[in-house]
C-alpha atoms as a PDB file:
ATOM      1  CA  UNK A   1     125.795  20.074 139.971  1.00  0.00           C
ATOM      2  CA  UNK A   2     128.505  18.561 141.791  1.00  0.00           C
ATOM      3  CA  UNK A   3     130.557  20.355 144.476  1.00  0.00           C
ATOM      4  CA  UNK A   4     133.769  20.317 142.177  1.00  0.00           C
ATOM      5  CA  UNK A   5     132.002  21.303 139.399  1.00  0.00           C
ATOM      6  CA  UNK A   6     130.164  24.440 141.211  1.00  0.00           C
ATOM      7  CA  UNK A   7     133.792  25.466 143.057  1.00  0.00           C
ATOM      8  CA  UNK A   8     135.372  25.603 139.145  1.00  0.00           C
ATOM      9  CA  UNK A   9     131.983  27.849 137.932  1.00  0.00           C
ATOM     10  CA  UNK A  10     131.941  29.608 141.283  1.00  0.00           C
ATOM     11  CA  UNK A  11     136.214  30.649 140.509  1.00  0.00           C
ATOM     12  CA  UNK A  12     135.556  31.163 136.886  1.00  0.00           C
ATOM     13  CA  UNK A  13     132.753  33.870 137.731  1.00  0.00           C
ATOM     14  CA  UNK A  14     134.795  35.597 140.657  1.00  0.00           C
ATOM     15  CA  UNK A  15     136.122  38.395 138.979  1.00  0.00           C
ATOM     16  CA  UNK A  16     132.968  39.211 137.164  1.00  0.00           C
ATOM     17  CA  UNK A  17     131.308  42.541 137.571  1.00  0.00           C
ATOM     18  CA  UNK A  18     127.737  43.831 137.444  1.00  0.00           C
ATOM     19  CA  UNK A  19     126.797  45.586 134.541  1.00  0.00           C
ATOM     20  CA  UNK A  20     125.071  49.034 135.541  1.00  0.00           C
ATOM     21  CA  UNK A  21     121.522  49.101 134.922  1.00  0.00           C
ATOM     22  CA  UNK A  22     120.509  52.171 132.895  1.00  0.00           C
ATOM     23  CA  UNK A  23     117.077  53.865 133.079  1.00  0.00           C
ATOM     24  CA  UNK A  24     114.819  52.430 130.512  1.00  0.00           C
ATOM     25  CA  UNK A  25     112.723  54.351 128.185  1.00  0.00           C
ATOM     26  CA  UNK A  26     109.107  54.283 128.713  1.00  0.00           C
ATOM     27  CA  UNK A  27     107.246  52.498 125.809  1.00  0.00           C
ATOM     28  CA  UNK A  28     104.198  54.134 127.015  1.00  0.00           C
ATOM     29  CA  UNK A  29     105.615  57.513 126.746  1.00  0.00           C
ATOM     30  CA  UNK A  30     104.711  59.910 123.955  1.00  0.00           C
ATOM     31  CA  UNK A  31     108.118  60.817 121.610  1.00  0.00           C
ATOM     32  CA  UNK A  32     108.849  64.378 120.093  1.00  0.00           C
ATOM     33  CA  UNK A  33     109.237  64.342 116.510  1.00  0.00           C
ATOM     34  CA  UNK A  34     112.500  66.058 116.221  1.00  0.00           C
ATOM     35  CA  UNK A  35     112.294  66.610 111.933  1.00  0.00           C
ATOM     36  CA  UNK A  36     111.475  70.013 112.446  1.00  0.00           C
ATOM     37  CA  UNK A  37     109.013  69.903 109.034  1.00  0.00           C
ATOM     38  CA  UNK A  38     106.818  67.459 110.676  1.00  0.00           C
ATOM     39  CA  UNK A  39     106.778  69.561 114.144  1.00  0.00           C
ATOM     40  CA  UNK A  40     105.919  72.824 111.537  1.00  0.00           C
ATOM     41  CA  UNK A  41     103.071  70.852 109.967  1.00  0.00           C
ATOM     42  CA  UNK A  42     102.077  69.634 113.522  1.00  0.00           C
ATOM     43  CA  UNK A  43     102.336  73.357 114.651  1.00  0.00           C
ATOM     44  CA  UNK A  44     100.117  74.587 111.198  1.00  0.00           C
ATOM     45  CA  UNK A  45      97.464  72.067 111.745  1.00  0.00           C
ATOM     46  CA  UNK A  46      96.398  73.340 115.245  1.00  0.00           C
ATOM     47  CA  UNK A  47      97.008  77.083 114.465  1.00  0.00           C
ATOM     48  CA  UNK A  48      95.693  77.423 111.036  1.00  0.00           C
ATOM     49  CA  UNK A  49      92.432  77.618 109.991  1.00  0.00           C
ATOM     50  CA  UNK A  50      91.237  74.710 107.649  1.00  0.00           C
ATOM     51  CA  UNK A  51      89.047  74.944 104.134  1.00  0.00           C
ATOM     52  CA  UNK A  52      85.566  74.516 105.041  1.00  0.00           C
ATOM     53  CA  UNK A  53      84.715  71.039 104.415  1.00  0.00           C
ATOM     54  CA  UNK A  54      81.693  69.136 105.423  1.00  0.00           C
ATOM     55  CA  UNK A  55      83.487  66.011 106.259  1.00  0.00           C
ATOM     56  CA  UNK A  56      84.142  64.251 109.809  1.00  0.00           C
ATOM     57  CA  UNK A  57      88.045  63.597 110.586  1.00  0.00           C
ATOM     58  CA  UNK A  58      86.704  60.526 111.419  1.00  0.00           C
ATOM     59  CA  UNK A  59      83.335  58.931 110.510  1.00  0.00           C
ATOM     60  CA  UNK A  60      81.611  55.857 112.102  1.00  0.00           C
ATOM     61  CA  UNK A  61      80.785  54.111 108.866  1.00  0.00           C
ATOM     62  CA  UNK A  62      84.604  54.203 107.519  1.00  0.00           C
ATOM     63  CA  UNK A  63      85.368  51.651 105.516  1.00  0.00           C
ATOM     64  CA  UNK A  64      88.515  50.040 106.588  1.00  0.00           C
ATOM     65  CA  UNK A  65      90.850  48.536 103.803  1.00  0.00           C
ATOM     66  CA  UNK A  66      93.748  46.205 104.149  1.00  0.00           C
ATOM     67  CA  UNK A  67      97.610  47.329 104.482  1.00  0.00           C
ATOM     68  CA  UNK A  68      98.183  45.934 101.291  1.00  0.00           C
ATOM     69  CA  UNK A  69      94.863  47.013  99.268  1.00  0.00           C
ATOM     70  CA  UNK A  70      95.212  49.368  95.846  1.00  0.00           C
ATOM     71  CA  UNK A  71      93.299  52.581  95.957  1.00  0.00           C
ATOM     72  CA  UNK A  72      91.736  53.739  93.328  1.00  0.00           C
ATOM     73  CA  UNK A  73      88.567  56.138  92.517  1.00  0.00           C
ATOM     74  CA  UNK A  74      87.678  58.831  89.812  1.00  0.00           C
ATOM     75  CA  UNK A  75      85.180  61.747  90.235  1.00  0.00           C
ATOM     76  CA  UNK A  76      82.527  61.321  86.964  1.00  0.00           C
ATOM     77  CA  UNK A  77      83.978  62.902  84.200  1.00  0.00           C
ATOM     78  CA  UNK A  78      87.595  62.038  84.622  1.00  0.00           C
ATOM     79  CA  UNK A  79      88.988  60.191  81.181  1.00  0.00           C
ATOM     80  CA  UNK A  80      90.179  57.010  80.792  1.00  0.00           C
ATOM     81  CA  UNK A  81      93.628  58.428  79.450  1.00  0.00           C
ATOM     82  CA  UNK A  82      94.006  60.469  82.897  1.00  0.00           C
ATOM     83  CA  UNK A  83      94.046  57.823  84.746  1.00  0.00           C
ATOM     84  CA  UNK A  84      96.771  55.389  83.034  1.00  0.00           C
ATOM     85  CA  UNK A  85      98.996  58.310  83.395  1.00  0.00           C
ATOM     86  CA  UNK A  86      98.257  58.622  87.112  1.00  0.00           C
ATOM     87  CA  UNK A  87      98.317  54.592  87.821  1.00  0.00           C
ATOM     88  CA  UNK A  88     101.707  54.351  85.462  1.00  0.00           C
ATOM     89  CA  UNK A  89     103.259  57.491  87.487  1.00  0.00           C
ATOM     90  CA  UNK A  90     103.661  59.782  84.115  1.00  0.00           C
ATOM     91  CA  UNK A  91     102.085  62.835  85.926  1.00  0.00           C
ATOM     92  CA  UNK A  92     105.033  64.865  87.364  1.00  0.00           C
ATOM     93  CA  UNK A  93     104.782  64.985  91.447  1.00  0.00           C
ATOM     94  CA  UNK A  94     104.254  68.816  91.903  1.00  0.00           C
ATOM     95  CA  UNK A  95     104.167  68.548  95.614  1.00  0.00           C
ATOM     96  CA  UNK A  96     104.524  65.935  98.746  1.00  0.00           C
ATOM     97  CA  UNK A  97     102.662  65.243 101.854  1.00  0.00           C
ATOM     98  CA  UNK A  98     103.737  62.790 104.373  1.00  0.00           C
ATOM     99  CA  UNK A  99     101.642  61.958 107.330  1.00  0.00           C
ATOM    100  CA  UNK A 100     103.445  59.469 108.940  1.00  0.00           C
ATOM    101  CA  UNK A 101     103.605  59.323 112.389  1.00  0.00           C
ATOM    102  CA  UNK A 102     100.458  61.832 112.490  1.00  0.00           C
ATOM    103  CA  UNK A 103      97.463  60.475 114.537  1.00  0.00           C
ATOM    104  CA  UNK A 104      94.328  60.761 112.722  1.00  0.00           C
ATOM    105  CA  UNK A 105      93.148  64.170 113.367  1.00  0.00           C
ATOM    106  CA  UNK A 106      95.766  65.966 112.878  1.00  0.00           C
ATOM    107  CA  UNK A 107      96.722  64.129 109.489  1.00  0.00           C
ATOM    108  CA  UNK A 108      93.145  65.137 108.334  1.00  0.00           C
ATOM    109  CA  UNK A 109      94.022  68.986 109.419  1.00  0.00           C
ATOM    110  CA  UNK A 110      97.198  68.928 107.184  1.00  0.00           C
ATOM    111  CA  UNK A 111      95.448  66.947 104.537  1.00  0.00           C
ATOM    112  CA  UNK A 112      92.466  70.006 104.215  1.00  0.00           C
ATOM    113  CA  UNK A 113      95.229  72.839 104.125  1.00  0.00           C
ATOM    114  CA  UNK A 114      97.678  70.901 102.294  1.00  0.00           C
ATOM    115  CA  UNK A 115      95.087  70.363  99.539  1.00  0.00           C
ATOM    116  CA  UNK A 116      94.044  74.407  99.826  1.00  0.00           C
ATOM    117  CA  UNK A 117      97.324  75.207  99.647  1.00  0.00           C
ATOM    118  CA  UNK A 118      97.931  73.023  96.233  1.00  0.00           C
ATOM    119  CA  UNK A 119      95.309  74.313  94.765  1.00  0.00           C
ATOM    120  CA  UNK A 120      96.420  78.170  95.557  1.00  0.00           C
ATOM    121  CA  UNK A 121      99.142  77.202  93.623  1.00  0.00           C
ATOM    122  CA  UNK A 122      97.630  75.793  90.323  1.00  0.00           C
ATOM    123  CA  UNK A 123      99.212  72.336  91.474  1.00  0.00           C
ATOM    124  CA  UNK A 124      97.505  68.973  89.866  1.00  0.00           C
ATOM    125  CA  UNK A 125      98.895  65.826  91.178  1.00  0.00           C
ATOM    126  CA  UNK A 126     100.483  65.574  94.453  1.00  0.00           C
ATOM    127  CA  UNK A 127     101.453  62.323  96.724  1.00  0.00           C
ATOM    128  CA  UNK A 128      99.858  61.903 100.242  1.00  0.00           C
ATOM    129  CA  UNK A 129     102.269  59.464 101.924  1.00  0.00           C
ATOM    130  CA  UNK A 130     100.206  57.463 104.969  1.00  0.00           C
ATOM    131  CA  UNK A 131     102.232  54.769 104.939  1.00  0.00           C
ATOM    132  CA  UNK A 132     100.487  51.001 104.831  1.00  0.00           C
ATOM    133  CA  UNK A 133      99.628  50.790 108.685  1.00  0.00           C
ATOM    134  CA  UNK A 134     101.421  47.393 109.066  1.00  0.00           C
ATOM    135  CA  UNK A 135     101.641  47.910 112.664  1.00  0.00           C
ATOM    136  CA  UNK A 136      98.969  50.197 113.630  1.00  0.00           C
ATOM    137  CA  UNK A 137      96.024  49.012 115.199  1.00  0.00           C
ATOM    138  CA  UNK A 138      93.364  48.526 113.418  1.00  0.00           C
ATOM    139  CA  UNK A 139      95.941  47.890 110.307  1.00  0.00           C
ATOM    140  CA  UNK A 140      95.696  50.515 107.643  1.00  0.00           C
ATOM    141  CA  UNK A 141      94.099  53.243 109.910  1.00  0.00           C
ATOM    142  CA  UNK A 142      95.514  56.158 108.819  1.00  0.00           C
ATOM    143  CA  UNK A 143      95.565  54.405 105.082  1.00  0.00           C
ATOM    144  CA  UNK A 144      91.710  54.092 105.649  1.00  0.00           C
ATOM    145  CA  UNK A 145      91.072  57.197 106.546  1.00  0.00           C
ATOM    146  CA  UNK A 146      92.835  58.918 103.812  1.00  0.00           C
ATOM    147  CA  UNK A 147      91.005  57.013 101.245  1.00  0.00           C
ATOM    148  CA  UNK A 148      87.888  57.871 102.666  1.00  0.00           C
ATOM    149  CA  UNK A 149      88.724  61.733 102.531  1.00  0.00           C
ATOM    150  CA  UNK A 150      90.008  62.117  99.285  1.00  0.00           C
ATOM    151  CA  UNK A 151      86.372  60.377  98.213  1.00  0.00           C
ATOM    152  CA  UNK A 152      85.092  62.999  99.698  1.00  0.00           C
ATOM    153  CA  UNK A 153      87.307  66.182  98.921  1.00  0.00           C
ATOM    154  CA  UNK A 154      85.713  68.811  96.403  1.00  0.00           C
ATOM    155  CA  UNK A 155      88.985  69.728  95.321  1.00  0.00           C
ATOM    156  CA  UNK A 156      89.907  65.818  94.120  1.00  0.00           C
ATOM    157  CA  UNK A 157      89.302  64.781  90.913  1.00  0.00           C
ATOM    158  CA  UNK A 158      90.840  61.688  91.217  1.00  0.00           C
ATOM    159  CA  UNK A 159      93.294  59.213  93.038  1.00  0.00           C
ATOM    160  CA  UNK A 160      95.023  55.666  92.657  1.00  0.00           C
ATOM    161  CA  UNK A 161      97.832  53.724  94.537  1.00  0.00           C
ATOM    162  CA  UNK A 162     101.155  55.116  93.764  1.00  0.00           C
ATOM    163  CA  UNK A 163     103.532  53.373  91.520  1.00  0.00           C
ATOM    164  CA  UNK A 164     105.889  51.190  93.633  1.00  0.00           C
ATOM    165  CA  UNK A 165     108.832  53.800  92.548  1.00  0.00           C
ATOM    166  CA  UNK A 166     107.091  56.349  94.451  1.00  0.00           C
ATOM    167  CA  UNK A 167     105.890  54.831  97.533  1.00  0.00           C
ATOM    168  CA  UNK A 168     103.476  52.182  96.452  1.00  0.00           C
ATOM    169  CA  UNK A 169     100.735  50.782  98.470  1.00  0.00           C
ATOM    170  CA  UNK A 170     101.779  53.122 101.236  1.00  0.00           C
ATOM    171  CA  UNK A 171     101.254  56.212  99.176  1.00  0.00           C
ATOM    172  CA  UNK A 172      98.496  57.846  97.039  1.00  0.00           C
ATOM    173  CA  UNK A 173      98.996  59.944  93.694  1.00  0.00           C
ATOM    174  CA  UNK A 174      95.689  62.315  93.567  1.00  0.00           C
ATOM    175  CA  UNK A 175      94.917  64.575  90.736  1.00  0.00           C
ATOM    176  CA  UNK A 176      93.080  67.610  91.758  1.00  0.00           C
ATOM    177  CA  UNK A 177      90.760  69.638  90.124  1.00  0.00           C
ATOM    178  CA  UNK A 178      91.667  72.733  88.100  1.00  0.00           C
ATOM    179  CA  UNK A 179      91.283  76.401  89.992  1.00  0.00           C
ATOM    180  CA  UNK A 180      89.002  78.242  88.853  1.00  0.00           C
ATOM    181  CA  UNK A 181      91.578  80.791  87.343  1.00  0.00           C
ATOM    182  CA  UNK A 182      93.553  77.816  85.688  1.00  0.00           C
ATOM    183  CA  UNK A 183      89.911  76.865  83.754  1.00  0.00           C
ATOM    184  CA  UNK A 184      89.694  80.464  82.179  1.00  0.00           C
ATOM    185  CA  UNK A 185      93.542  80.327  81.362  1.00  0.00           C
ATOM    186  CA  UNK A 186      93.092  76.994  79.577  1.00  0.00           C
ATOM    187  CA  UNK A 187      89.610  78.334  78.308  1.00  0.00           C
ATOM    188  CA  UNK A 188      91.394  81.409  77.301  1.00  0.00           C
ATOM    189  CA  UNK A 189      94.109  79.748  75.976  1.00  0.00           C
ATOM    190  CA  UNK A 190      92.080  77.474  73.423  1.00  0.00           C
ATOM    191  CA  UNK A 191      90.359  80.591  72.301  1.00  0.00           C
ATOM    192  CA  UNK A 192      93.305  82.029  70.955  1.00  0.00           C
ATOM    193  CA  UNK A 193      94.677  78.736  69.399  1.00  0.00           C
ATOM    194  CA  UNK A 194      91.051  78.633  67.244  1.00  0.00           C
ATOM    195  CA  UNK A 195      90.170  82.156  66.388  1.00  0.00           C
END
């Protein structure tokens, strides 16, 4: 630059000030959820005691599926009709779980009592939102996992992908199983309608 040319830039920057620096945020640093439903279910999952269940939070041999993939599975027994309602969304949503933002083990604690919970209260289909795990590392952890415990619930009769108007690959519609007391109501119920 020529000495003309860096006295005009040097005069043309005079007045300029400094901006303050302000304190950055650590990226490292751990942030409180502040939506006080997700600090309750935080708070539940340590405090509570879970459902037995014979499963590992997480297993070795998990097998991972892509952000992307469509869940699906069906305990023997389930009907074909069942599941077209649950794939096409035409069972009413009786309750919600959202897990995002939950690290593995304590997404499985809320998954066990949310699912003992449900079925305390005669509920059938439910949505477990994990989100699709874009950016976790590996991708679709949490997505992974879930799949792999709702194989293995007792309580699940079956689950697919949600419908994209209810959360789509980063949610999962599961049916549960009937209580016992909603069998003999049914059972009950049949009776009367035949004799």
């Amino acid at each position: 630059m020529s000495n003309d040319k860096q006295s005009l830039f040097e005069q043309e920057l005079s007045d300029v000030q400094a901006l303050e620096s302000k304190p950055r945020a650590d990226a490292h640093k751990q942030v409180k959820n502040l939506n006080p439903d997700r600090a309750q279910a935080r708070t539940n999952a340590t405090l509570e005691p879970t459902t037995p269940c014979s499963q590992e939070p997480q297993p070795d041999d998990l097998p991972f599926v892509e952000p992307d993939d469509h869940l699906e599975w069906k305990s023997a027994g389930v009907q074909p009709e069942t599941m077209n309602k649950l794939r096409s969304g035409r069972y009413p949503i009786q309750d919600k779980l959202d897990l995002h933002n939950l690290r593995v083990t304590e997404a499985f604690r809320c998954v066990q009592q949310f699912f003992a919970k449900s079925i305390e209260k005669h509920l059938r289909t439910v949505l477990v939102v994990h989100g699709t795990g874009l950016r976790s590392k590996p991708p679709a952890q949490l997505k992974s996992h879930v799949a792999h415990w709702l194989k293995n619930h007792p309580q699940v009769n079956a689950f697919v992908t949600a419908p994209r108007h209810q959360g789509g690959s980063g949610a999962t519609l599961v049916h549960l199983k009937k209580s016992k007391s909603a069998k003999l109501e049914t059972k009950e119920r049949i009776a009367r309608r035949l004799g």
